[in-house]
Protein backbone atom coordinates (compact mmCIF):
# COMPACT_ATOMS: atom_id res chain seq x y z
CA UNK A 1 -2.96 -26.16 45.04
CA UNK A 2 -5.30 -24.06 42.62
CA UNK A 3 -8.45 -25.96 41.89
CA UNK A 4 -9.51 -27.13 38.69
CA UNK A 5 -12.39 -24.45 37.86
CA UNK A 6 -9.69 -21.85 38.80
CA UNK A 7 -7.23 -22.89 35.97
CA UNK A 8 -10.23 -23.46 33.94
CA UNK A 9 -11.10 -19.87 34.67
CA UNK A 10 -8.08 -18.43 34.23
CA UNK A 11 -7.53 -20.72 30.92
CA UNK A 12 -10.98 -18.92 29.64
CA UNK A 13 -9.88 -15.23 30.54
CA UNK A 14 -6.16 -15.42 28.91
CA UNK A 15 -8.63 -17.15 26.11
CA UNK A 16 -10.43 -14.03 25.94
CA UNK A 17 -7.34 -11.62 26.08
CA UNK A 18 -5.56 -13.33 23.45
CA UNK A 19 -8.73 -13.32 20.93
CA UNK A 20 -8.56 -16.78 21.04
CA UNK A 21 -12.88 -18.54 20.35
CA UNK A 22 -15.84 -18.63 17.70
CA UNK A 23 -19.14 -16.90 17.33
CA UNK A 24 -21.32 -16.76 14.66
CA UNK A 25 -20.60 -13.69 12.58
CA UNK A 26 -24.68 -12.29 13.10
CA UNK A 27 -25.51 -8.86 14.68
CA UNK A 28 -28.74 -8.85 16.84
CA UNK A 29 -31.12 -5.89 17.36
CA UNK A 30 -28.82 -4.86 20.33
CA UNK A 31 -25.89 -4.56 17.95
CA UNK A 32 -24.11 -7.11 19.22
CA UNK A 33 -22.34 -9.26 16.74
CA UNK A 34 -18.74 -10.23 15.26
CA UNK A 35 -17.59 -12.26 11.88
CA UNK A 36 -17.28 -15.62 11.30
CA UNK A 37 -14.06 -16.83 13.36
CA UNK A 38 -13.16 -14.89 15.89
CA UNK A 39 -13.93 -13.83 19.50
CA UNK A 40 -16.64 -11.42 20.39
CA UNK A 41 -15.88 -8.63 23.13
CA UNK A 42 -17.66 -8.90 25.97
CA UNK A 43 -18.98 -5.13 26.89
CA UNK A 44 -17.09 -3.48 24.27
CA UNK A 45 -14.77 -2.25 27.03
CA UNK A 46 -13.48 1.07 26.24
CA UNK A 47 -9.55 1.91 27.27
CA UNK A 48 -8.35 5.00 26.91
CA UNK A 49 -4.72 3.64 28.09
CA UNK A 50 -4.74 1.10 25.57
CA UNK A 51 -1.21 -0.23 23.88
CA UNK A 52 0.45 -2.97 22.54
CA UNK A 53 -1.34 -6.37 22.95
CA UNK A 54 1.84 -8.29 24.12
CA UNK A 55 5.60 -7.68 24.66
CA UNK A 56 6.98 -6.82 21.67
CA UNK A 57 3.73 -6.07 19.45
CA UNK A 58 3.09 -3.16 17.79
CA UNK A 59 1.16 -0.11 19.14
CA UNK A 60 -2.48 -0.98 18.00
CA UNK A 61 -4.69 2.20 16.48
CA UNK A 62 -6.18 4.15 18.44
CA UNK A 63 -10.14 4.67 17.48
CA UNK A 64 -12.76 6.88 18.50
CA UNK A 65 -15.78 6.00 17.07
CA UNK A 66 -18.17 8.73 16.43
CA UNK A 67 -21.74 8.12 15.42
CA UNK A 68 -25.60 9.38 17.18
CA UNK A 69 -27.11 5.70 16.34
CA UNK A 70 -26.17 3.62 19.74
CA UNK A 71 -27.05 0.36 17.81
CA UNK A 72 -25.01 0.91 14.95
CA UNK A 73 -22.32 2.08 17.21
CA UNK A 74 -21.93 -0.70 19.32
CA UNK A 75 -22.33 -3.33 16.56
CA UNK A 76 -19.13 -1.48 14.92
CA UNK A 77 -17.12 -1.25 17.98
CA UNK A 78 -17.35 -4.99 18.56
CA UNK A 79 -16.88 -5.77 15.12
CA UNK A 80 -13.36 -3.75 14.58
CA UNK A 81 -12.65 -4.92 18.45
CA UNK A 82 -11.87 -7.85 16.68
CA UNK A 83 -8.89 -6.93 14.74
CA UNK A 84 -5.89 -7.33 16.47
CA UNK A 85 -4.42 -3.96 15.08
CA UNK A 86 -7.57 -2.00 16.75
CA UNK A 87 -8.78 -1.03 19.88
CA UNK A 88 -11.32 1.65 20.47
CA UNK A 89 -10.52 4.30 22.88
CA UNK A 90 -13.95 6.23 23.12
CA UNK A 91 -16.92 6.95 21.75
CA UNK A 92 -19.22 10.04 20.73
CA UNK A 93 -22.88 10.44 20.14
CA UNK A 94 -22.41 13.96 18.07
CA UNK A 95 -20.09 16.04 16.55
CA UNK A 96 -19.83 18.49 20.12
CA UNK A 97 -18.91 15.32 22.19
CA UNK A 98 -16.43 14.13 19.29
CA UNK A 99 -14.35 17.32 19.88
CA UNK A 100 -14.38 17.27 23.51
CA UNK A 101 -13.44 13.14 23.83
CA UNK A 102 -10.96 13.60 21.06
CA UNK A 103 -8.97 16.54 22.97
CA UNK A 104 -9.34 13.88 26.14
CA UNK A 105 -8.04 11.26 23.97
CA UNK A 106 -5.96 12.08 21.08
CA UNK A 107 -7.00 9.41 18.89
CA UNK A 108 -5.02 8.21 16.20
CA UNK A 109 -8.29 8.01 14.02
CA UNK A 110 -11.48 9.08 14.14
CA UNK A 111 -13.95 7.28 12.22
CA UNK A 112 -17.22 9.43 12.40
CA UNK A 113 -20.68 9.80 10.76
CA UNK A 114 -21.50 13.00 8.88
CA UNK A 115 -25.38 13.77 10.02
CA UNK A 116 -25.83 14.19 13.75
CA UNK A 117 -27.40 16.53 15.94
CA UNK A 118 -25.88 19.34 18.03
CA UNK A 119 -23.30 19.36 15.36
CA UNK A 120 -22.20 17.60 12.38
CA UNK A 121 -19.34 15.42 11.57
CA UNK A 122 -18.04 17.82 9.39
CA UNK A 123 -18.23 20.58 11.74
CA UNK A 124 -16.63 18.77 14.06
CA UNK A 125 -14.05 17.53 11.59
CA UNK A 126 -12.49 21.14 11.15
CA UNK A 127 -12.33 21.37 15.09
CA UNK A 128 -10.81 18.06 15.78
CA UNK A 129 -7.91 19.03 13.21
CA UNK A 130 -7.66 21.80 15.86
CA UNK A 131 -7.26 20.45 18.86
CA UNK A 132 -5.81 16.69 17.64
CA UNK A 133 -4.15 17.38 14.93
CA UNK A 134 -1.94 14.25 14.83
CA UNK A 135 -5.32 12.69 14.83
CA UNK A 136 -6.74 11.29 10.95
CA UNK A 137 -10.45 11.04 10.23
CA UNK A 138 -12.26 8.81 8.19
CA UNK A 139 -16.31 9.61 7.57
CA UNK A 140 -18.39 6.54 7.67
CA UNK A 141 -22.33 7.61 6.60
CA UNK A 142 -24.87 6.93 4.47
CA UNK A 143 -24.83 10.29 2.96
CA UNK A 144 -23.79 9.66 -0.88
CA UNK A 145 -24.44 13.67 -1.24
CA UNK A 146 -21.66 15.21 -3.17
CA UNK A 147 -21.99 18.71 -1.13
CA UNK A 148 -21.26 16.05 2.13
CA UNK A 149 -18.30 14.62 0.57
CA UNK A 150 -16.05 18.16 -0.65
CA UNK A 151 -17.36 19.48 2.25
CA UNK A 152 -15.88 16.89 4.53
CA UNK A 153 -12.53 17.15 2.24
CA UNK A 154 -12.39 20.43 2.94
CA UNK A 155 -12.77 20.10 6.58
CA UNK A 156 -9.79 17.93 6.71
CA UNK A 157 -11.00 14.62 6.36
CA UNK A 158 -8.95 11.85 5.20
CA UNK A 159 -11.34 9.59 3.90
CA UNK A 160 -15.38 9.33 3.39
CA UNK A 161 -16.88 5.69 2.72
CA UNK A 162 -20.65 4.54 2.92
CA UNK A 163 -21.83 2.36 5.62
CA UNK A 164 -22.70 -0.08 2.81
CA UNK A 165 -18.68 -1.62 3.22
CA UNK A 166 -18.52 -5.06 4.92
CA UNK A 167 -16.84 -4.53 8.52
CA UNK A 168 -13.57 -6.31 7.44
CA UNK A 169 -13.18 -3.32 4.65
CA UNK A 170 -13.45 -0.44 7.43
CA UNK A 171 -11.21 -2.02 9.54
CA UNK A 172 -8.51 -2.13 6.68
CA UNK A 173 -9.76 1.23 5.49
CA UNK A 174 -8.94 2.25 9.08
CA UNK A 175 -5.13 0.75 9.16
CA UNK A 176 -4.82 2.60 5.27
CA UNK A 177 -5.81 6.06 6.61
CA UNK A 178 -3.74 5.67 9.66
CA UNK A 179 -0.80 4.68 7.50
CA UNK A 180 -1.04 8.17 5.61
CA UNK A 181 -3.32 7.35 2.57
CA UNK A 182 -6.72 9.01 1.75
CA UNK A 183 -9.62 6.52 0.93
CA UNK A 184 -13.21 7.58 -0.79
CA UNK A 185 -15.59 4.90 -1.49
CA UNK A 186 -15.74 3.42 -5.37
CA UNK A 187 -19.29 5.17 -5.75
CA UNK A 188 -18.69 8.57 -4.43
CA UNK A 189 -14.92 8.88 -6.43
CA UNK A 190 -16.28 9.69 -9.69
CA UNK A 191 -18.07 13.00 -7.70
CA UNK A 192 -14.89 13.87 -7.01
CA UNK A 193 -13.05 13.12 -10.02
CA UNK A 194 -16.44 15.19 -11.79
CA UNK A 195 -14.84 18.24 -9.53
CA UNK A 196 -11.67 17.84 -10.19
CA UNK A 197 -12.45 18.43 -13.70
CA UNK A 198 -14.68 21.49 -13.24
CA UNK A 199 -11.51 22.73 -11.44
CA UNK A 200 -9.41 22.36 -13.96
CA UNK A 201 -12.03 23.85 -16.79
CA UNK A 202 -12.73 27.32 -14.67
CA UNK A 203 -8.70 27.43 -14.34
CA UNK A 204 -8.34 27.00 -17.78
CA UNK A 205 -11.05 29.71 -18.07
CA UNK A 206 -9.08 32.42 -15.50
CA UNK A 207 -6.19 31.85 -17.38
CA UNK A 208 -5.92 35.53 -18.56
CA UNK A 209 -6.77 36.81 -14.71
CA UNK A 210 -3.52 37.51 -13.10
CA UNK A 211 -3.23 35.11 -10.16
CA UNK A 212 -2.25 35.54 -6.66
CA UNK A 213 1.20 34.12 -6.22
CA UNK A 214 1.59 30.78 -4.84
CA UNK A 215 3.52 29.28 -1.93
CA UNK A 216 6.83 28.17 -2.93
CA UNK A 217 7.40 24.65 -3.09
CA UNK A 218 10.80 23.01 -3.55
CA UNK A 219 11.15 20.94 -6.10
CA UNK A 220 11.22 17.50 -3.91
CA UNK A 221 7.82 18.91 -2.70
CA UNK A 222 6.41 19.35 -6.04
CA UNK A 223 7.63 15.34 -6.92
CA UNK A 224 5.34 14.22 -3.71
CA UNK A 225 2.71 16.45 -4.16
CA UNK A 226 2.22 15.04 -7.74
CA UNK A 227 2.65 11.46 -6.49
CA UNK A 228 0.01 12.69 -3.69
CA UNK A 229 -2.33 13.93 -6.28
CA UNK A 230 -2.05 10.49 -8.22
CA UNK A 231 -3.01 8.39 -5.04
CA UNK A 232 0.01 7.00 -4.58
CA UNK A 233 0.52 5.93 -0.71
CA UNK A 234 3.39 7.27 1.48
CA UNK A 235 5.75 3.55 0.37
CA UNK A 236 5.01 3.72 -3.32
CA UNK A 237 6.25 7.34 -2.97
CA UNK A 238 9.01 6.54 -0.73
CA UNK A 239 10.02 3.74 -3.22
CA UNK A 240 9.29 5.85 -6.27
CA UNK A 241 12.01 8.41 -5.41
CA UNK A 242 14.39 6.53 -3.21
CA UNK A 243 13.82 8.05 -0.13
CA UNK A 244 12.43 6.66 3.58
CA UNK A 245 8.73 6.82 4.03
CA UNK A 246 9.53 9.54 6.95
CA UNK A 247 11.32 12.09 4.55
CA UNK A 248 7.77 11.83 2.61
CA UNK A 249 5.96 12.43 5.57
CA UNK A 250 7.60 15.27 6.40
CA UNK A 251 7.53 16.63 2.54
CA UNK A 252 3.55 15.59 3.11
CA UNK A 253 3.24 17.92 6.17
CA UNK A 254 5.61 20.66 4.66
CA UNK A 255 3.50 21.35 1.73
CA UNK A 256 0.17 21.46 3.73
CA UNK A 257 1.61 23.44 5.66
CA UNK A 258 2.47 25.95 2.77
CA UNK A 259 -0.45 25.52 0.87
CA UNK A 260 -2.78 25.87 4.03
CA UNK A 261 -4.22 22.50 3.47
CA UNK A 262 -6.12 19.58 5.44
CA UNK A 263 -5.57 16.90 3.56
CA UNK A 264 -3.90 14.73 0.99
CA UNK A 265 -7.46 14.45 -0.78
CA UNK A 266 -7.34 18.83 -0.70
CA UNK A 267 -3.67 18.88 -2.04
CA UNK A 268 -4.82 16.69 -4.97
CA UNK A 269 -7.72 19.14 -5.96
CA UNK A 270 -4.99 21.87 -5.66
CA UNK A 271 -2.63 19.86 -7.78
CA UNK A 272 -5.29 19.32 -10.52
CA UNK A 273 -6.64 23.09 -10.11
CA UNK A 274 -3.02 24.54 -10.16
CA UNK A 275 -2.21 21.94 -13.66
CA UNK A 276 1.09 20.49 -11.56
CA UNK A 277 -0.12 16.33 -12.96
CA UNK A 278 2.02 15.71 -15.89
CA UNK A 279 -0.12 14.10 -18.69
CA UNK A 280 1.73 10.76 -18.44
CA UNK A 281 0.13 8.83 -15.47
């Protein structure tokens, strides 16, 4: 018969797999830490084969985290270790290590700083696309530089937030981006709704330059690319014009594809730059 301090062993293990415990929500020097009410992760055990947490439970996102401060990193792994939606498949100390793990990996996100050494996160954001391409990224820095911001955009990213944000907020930032919507933090947005305006005053300015012909877009593409450019996510789309949230992805990756675009946050500045919003909202 199994002894006591076996069951009680195996009592504290399932304990630990189910996310079952307390800690106190505070983050040492060694970046160890969790929030209030839930279990920290002992190691911050990294699997790369990593799927559903129970029979029947959906497939949890798969994260690499990127970033060339170990502290921070750690501290952030254990923290989003924490949701049950998460698990973190690898990690990457610079942009050149980012693109090698995430062709080993094929993330579902990325979630990467911008300023590293060897190369940046927005270098490496444009070469990810390339070899992951099913993979979304979402820049976490403390870079509140405008250049850093439409450069990553036009790298591909699919969302840029400051490392300011409480851990709970990248986490859900994480499952939004994942889910097919584009994210910028509240500060940096009016940076980009500054260029989206300059966009549309040196169109207005070319007006009487002949333009180069643009890609044809049906007409259901046009609809989403609008919604797209409004912020709407892929369901308020999908329930907007009565159609499943997969025929909008599909219209989403069809007119990237034509336009030669990265991103959702890209085909917006080409919506506003090409005058396709309506002025009703």
């Amino acid at each position: 018969m199994p002894s006591a301090d076996a069951g009680a062993v195996r009592a504290e293990a399932q304990a630990s797999a189910d996310g079952r415990g307390v800690v106190d929500g505070t983050v040492g020097a060694d970046g160890r830490g969790a929030v209030d009410g839930a279990v920290a992760v002992p190691g911050a055990v990294l699997d790369a084969a990593a799927g559903p947490v129970g029979p029947g439970a959906p497939e949890r996102i798969r994260v690499l985290v990127v970033d060339d401060h170990v502290l921070y990193r750690r501290g952030l792994e254990r923290v989003l270790e924490l949701d049950d939606d998460i698990v973190i498949v690898g990690e990457a100390a610079d942009g050149t290590e980012a693109i090698a793990r995430a062709e080993e990996l094929l993330p579902d996100v990325v979630l990467m700083d911008v300023r590293m050494p060897r190369r940046s996160g927005i270098e490496a954001c444009a070469a990810i696309r390339e070899v992951a391409p099913s993979a979304r990224i979402l820049m976490l820095t403390m870079s509140e530089d405008e250049s850093d911001l439409f450069s990553a955009v036009q790298a591909g990213a699919n969302g840029y937030l400051l490392k300011d944000v409480p851990g709970e907020e990248i986490a859900a930032s994480l499952r939004a981006v994942h889910g097919g919507q584009s994210l910028i933090s509240p500060s940096m947005a009016s940076h980009l709704l500054a260029e989206f305006a300059a966009l549309s005053r040196r169109g207005a300015a070319r007006e009487d330059v002949p333009a180069v012909p643009a890609p044809r877009l049906t007409a259901r593409e046009l609809e989403v690319l609008r919604l797209v450019a409004r912020g709407r996510s892929n369901r308020d789309i999908a329930g907007e014009l009565w159609i499943s949230e997969n025929t909008v992805k599909n219209h989403v990756r069809n007119l990237l594809e034509k336009l030669q675009l990265h991103s959702r946050m890209e085909a917006a500045m080409y919506a506003v730059k090409e005058k396709l919003l309506d002025p009703s909202p």
